[in-house]
PDB file of N, CA and C in Angstrom:
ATOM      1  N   UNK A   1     115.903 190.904  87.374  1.00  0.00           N
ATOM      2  CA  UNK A   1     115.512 191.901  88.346  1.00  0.00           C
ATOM      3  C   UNK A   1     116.697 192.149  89.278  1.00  0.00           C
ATOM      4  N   UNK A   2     116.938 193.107  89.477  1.00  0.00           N
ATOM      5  CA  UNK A   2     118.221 193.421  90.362  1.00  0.00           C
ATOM      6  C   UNK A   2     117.685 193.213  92.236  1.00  0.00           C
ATOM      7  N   UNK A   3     118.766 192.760  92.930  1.00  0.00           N
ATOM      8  CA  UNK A   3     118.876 192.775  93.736  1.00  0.00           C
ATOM      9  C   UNK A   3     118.845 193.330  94.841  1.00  0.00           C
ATOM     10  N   UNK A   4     117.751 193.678  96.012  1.00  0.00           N
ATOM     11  CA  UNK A   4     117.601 194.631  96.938  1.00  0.00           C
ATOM     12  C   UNK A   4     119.188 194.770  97.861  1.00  0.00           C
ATOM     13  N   UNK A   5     119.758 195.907  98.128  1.00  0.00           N
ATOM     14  CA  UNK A   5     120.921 196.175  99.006  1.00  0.00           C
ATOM     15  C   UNK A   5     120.706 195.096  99.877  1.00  0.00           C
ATOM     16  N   UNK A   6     122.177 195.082 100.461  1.00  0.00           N
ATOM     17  CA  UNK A   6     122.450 193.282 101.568  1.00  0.00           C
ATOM     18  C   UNK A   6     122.428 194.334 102.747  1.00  0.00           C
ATOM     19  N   UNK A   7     122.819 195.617 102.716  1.00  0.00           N
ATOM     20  CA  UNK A   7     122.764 196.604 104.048  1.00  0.00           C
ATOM     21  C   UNK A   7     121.046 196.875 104.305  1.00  0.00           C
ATOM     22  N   UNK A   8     119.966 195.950 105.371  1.00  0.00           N
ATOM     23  CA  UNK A   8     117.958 196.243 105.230  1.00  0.00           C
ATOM     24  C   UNK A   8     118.229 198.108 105.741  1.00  0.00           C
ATOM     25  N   UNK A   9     119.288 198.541 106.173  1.00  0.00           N
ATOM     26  CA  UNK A   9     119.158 200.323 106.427  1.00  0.00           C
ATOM     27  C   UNK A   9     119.456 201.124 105.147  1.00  0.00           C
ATOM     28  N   UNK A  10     119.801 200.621 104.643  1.00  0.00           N
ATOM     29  CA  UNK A  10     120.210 201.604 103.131  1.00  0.00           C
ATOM     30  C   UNK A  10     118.836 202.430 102.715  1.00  0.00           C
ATOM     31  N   UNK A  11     119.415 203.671 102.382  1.00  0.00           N
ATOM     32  CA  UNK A  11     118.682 204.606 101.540  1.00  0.00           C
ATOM     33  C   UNK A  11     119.225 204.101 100.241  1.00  0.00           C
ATOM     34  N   UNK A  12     117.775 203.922  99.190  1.00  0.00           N
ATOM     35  CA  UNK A  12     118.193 203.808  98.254  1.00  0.00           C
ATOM     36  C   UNK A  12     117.516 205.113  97.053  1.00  0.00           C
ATOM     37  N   UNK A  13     118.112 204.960  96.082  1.00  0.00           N
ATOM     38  CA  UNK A  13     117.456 206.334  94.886  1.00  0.00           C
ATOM     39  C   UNK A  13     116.235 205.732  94.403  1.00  0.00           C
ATOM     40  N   UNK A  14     115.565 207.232  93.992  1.00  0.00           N
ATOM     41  CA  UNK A  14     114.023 206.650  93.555  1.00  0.00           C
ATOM     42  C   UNK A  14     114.745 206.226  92.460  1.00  0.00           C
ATOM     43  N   UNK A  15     115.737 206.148  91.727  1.00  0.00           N
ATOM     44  CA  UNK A  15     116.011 205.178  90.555  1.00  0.00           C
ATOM     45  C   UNK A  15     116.233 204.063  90.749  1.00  0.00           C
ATOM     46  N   UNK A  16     117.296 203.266  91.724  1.00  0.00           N
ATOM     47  CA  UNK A  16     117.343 202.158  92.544  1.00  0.00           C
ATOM     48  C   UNK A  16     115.857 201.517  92.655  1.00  0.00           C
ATOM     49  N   UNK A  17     114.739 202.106  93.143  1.00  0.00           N
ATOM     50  CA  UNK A  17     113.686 202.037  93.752  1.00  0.00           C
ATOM     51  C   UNK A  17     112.636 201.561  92.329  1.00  0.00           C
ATOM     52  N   UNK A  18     112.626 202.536  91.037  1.00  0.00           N
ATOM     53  CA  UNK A  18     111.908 202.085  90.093  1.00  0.00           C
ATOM     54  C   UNK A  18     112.470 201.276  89.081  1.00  0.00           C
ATOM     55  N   UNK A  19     113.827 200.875  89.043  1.00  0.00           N
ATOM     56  CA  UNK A  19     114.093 199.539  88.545  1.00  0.00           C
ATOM     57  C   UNK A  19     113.733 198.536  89.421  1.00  0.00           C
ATOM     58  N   UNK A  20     113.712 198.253  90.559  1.00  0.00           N
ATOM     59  CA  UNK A  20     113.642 197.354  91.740  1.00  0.00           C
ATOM     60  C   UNK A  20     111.400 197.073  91.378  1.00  0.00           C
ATOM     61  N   UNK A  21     111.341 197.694  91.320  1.00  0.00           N
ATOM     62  CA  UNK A  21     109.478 198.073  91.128  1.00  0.00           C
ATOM     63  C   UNK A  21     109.045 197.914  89.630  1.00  0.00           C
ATOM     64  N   UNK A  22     109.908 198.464  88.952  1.00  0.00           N
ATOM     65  CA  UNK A  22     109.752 198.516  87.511  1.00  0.00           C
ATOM     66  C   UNK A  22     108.448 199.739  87.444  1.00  0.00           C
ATOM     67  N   UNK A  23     109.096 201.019  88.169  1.00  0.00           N
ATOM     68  CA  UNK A  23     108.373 202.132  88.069  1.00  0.00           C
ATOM     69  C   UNK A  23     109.566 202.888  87.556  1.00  0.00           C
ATOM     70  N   UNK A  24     109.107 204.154  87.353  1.00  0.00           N
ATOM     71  CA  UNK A  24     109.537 205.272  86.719  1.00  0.00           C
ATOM     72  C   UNK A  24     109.779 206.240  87.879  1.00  0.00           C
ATOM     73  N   UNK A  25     111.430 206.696  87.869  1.00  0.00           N
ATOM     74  CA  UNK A  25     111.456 207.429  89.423  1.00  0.00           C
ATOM     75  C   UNK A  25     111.317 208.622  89.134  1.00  0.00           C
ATOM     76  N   UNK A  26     111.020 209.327  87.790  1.00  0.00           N
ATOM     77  CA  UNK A  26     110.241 209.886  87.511  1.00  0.00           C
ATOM     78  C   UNK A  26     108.867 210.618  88.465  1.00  0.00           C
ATOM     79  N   UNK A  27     108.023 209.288  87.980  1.00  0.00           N
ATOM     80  CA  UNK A  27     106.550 208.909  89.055  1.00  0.00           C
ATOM     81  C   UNK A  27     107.236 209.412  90.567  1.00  0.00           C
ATOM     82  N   UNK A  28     108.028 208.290  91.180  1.00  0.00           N
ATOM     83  CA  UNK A  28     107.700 208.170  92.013  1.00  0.00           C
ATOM     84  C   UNK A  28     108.710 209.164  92.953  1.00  0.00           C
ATOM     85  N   UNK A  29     109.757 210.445  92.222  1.00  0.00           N
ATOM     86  CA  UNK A  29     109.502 211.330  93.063  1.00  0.00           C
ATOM     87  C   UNK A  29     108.446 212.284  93.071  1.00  0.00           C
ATOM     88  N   UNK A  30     107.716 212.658  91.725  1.00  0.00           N
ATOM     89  CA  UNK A  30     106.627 213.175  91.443  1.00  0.00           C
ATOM     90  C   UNK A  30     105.992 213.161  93.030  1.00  0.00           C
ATOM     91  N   UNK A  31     105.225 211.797  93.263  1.00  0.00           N
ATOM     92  CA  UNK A  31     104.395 211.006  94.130  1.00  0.00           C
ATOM     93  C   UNK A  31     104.914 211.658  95.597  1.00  0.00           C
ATOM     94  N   UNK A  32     106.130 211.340  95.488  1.00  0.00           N
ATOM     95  CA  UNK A  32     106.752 211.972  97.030  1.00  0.00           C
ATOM     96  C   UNK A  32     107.031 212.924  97.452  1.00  0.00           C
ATOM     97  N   UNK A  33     107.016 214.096  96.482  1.00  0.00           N
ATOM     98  CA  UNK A  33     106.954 215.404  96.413  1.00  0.00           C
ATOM     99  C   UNK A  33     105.364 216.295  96.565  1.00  0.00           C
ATOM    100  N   UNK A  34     104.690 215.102  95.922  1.00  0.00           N
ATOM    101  CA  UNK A  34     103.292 215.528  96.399  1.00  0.00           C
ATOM    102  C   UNK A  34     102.798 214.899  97.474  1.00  0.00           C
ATOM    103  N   UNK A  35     103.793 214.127  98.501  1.00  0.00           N
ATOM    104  CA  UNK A  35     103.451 213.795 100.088  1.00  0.00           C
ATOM    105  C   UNK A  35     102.447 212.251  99.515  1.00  0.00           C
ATOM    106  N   UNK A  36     102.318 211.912  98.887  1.00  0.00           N
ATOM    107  CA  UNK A  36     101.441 210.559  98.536  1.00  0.00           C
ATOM    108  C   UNK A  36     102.410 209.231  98.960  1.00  0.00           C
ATOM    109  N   UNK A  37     103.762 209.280  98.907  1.00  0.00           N
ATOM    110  CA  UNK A  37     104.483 208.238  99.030  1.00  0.00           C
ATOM    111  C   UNK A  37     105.156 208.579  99.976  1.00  0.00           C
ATOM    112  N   UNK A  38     105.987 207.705 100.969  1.00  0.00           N
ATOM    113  CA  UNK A  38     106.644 207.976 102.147  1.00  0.00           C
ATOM    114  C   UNK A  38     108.600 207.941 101.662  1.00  0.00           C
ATOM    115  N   UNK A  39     109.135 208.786 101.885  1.00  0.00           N
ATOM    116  CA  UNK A  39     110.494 208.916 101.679  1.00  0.00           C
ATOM    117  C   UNK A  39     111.287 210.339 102.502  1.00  0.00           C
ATOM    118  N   UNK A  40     112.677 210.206 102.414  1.00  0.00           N
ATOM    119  CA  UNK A  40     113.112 210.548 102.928  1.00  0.00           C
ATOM    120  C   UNK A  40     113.993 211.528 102.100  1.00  0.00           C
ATOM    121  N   UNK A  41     114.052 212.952 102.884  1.00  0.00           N
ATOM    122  CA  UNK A  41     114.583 213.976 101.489  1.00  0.00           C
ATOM    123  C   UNK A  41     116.118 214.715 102.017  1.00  0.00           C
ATOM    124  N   UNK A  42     116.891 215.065 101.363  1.00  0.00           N
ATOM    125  CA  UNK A  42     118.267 215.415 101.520  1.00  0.00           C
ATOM    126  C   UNK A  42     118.457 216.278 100.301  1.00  0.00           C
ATOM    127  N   UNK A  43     117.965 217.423 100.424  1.00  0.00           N
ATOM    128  CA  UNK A  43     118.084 218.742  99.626  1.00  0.00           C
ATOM    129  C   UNK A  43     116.973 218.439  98.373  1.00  0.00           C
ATOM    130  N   UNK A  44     117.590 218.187  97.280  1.00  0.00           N
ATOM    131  CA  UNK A  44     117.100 218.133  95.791  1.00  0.00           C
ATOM    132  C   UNK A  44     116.901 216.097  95.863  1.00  0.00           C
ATOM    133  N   UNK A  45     117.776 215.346  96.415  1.00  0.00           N
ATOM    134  CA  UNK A  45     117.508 214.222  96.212  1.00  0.00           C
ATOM    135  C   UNK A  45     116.320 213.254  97.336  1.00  0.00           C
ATOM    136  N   UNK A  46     116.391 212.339  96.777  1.00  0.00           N
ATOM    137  CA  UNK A  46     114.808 211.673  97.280  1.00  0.00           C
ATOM    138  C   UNK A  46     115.690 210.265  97.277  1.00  0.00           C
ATOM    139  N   UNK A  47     115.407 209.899  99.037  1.00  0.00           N
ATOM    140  CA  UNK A  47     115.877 208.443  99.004  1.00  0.00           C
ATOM    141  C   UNK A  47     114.611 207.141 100.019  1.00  0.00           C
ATOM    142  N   UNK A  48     114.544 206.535  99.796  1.00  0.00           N
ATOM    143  CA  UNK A  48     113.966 205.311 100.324  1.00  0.00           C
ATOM    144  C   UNK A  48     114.562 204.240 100.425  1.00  0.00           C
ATOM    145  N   UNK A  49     113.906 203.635 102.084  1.00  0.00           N
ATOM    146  CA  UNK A  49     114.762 202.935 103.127  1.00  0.00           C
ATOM    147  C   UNK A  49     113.123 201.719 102.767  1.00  0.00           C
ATOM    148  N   UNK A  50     113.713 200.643 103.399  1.00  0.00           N
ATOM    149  CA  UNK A  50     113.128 199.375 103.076  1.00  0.00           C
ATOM    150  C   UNK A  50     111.543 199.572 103.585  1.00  0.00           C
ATOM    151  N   UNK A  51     111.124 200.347 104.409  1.00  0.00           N
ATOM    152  CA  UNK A  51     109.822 200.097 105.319  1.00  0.00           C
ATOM    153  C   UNK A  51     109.010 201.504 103.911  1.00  0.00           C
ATOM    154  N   UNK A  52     110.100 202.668 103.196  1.00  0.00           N
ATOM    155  CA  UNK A  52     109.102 203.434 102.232  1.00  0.00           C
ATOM    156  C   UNK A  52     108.664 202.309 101.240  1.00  0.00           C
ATOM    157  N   UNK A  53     109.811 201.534 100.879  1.00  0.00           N
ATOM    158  CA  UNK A  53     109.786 200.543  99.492  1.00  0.00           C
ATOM    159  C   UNK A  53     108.432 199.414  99.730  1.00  0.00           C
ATOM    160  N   UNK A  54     108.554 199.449 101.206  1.00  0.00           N
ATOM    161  CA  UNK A  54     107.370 197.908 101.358  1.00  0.00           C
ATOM    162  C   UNK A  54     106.034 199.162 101.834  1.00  0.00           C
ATOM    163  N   UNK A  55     106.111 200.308 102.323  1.00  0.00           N
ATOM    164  CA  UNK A  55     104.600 201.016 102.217  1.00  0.00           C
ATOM    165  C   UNK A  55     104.006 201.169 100.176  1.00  0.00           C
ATOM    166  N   UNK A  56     104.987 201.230  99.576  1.00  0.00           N
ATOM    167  CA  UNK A  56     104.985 201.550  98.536  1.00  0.00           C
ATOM    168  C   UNK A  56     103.933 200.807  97.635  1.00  0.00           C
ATOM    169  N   UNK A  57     104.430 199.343  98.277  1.00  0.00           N
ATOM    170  CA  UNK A  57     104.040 198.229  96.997  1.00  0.00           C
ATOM    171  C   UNK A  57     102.839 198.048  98.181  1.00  0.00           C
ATOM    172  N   UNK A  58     102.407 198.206  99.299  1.00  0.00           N
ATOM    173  CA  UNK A  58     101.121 198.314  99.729  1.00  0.00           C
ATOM    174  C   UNK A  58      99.970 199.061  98.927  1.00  0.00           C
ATOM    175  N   UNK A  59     100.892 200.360  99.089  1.00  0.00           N
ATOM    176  CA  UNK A  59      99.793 201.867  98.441  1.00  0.00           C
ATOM    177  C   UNK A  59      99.416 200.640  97.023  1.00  0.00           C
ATOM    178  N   UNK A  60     100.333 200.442  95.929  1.00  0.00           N
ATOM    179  CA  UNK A  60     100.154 200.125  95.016  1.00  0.00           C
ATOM    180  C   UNK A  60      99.365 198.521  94.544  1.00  0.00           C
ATOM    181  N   UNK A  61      99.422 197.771  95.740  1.00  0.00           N
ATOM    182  CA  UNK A  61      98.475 196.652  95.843  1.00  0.00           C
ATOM    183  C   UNK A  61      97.037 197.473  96.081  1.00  0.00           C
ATOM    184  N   UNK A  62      96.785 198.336  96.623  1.00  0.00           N
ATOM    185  CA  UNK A  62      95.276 198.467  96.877  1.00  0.00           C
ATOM    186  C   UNK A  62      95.131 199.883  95.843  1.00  0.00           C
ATOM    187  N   UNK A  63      95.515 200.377  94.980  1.00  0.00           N
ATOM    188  CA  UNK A  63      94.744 201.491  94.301  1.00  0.00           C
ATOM    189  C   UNK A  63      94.823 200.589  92.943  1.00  0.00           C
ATOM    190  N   UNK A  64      95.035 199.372  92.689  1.00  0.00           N
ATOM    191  CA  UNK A  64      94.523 198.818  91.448  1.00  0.00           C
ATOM    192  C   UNK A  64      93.428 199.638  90.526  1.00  0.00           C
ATOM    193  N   UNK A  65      93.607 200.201  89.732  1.00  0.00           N
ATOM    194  CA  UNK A  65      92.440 200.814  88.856  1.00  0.00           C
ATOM    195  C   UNK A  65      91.877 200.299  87.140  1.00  0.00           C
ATOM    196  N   UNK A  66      90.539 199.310  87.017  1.00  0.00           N
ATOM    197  CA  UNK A  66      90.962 198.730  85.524  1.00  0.00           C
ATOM    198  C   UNK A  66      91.519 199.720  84.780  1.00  0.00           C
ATOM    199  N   UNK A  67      91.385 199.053  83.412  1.00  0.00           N
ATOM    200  CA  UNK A  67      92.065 200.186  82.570  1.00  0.00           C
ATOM    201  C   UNK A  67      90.443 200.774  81.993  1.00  0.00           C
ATOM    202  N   UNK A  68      90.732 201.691  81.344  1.00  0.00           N
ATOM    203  CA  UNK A  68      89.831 202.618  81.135  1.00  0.00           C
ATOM    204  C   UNK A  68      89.618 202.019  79.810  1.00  0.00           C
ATOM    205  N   UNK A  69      88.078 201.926  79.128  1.00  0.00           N
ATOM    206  CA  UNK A  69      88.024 201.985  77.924  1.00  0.00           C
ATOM    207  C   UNK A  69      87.619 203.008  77.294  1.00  0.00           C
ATOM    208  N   UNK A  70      88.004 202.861  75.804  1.00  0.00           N
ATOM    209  CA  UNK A  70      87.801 204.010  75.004  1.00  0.00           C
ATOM    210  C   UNK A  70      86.536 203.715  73.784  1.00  0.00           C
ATOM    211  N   UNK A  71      85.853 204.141  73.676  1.00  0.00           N
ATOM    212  CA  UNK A  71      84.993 205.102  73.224  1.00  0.00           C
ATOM    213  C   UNK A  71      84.660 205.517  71.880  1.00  0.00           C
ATOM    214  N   UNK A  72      84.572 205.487  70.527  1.00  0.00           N
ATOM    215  CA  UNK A  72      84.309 205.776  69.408  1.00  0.00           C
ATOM    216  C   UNK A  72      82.720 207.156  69.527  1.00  0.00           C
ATOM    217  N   UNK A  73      83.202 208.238  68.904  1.00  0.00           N
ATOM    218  CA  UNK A  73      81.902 209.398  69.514  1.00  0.00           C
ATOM    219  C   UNK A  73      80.842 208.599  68.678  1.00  0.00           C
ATOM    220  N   UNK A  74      81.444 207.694  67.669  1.00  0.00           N
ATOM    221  CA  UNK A  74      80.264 207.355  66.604  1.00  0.00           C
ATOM    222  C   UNK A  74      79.195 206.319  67.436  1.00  0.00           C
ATOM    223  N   UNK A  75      80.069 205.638  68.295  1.00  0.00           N
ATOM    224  CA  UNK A  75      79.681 204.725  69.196  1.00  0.00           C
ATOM    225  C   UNK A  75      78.673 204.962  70.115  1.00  0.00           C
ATOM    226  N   UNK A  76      79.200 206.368  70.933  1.00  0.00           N
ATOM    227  CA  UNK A  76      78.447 207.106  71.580  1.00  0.00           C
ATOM    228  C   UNK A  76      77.141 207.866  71.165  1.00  0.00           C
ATOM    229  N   UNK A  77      77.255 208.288  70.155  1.00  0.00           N
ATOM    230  CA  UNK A  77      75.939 208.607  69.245  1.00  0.00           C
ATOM    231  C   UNK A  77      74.815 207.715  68.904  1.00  0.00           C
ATOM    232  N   UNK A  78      75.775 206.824  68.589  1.00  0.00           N
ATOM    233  CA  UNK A  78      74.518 205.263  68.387  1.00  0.00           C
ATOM    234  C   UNK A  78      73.423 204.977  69.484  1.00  0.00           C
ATOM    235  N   UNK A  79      74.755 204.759  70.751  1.00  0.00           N
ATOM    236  CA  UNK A  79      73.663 204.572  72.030  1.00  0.00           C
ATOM    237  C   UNK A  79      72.832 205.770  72.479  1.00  0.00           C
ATOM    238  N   UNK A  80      73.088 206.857  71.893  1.00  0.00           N
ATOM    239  CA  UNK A  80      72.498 207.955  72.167  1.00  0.00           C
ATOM    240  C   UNK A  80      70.836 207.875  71.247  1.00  0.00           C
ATOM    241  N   UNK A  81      70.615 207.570  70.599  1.00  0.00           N
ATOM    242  CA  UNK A  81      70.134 207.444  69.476  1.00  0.00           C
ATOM    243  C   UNK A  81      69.072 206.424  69.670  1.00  0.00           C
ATOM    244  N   UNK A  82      69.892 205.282  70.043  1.00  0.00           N
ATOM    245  CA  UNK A  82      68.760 203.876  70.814  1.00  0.00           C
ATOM    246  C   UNK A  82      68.136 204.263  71.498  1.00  0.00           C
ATOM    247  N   UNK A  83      68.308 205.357  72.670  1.00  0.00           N
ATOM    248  CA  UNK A  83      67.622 205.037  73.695  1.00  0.00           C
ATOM    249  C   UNK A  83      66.378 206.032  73.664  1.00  0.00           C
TER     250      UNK A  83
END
């Protein structure tokens, strides 16, 4: 895992940011462009300072979502059928 900057003021890149997370900065300018994540903007680029990176892994400690299961329609028919 790479190493957070030794400067705690650094702006860092949402790429910096989703190797550091093991997210996709992808996602997470997506996320910040749609105002959901906290960062800081300088034209076309997207940077985050230590207090976006630690709101970040907050947001992402509490929207835990299981995973979804899937479904066979044949499956669905069956229970349709039982009841």
């Amino acid at each position: 895992m790479p190493e957070p900057p030794a400067d705690p003021d650094a702006l860092l890149t949402a790429e910096e940011v989703g190797e550091l997370l093991q997210l996709s900065p992808r996602t997470l300018k997506a996320q910040a462009a749609a105002g959901v994540l906290p960062h800081h903007r300088f034209g076309k680029d997207y940077r985050l300072g230590r207090a976006d990176v630690s709101e970040i892994v907050r947001l992402g400690a509490t929207e835990v979502k299981p995973p979804r299961r899937r479904v066979s329609v044949a499956d669905v028919a069956q229970d349709f059928r039982a009841a």
